[in-house]
C-alpha atoms as a PDB file:
ATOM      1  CA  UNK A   1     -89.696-134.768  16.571  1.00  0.00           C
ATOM      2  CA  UNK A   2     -85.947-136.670  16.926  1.00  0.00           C
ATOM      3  CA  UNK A   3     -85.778-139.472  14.812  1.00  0.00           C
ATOM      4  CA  UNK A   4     -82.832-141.837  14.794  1.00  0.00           C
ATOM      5  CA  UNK A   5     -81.689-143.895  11.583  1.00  0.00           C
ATOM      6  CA  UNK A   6     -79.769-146.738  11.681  1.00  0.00           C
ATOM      7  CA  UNK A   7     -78.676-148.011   7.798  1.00  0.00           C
ATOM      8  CA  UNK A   8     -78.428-144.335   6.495  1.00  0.00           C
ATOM      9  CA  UNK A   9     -76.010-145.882   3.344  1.00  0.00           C
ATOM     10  CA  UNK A  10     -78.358-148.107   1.991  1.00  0.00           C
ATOM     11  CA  UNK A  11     -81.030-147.542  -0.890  1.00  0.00           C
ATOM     12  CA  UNK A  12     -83.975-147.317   1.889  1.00  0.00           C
ATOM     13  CA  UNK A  13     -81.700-145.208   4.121  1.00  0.00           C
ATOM     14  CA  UNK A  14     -80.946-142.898   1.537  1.00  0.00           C
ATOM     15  CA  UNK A  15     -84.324-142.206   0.879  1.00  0.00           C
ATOM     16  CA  UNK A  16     -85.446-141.906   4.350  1.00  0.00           C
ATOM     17  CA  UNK A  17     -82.830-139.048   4.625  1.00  0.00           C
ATOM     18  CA  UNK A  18     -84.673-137.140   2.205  1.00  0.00           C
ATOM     19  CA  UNK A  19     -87.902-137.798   3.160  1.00  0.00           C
ATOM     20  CA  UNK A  20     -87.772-137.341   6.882  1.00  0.00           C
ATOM     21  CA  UNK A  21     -85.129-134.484   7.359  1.00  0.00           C
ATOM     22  CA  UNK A  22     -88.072-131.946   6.594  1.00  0.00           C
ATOM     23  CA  UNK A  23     -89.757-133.682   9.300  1.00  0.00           C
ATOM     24  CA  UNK A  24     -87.774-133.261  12.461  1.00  0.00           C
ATOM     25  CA  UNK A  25     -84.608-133.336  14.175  1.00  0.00           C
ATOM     26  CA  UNK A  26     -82.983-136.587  12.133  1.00  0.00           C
ATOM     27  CA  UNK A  27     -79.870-137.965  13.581  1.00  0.00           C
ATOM     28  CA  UNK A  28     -78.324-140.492  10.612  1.00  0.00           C
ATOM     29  CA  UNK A  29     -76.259-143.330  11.492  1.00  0.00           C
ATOM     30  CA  UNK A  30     -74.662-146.398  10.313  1.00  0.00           C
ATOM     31  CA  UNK A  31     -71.687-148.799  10.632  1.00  0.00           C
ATOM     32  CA  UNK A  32     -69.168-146.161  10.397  1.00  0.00           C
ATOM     33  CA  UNK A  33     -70.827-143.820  11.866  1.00  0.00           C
ATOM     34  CA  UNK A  34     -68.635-142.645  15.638  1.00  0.00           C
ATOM     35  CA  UNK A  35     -71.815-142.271  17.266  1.00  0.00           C
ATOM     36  CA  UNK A  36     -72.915-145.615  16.452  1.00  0.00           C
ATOM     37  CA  UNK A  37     -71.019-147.431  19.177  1.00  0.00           C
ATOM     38  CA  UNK A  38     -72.424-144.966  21.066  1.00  0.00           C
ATOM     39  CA  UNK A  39     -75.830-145.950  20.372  1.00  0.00           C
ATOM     40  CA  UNK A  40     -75.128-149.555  20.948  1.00  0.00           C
ATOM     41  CA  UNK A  41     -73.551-148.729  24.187  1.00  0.00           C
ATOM     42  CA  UNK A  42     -77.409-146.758  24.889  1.00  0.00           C
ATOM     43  CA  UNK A  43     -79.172-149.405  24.239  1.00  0.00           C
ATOM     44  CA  UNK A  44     -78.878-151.204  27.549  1.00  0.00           C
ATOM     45  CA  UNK A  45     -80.458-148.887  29.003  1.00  0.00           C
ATOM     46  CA  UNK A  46     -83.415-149.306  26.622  1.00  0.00           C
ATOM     47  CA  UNK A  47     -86.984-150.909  28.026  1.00  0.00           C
ATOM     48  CA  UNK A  48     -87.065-154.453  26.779  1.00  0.00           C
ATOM     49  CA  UNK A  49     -89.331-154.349  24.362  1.00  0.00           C
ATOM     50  CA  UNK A  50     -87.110-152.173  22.060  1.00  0.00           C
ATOM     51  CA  UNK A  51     -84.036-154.042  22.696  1.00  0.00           C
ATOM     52  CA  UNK A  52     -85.800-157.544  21.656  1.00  0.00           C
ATOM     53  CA  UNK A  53     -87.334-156.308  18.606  1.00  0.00           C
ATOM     54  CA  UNK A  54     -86.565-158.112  15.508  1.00  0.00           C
ATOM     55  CA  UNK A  55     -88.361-157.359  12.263  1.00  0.00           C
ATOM     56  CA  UNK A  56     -89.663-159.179  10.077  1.00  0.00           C
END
């Protein structure tokens, strides 16, 4: 499984590291991150849905 984490600096981040790396094939990101701008640039090309997601 690839999972992609945005925030990877942050308390809930930090933990998520941990706790999903045994999982699959995590790819850690966040504002510093040279792959993030990347990521932002990949997101156009996302379905709606995804890209007008906002949690609550």
């Amino acid at each position: 499984m690839n999972i992609l984490l945005f925030g990877k600096t942050g308390q809930v981040g930090w933990e998520l590291q941990r706790s999903l790396a045994p999982v699959g094939n995590l790819i850690a990101l966040d504002v510093h991150s040279k792959s993030f701008a990347v990521i932002l640039v990949i997101r156009k090309a996302l379905p709606k849905p995804f890209v007008s997601f906002v949690p609550m």
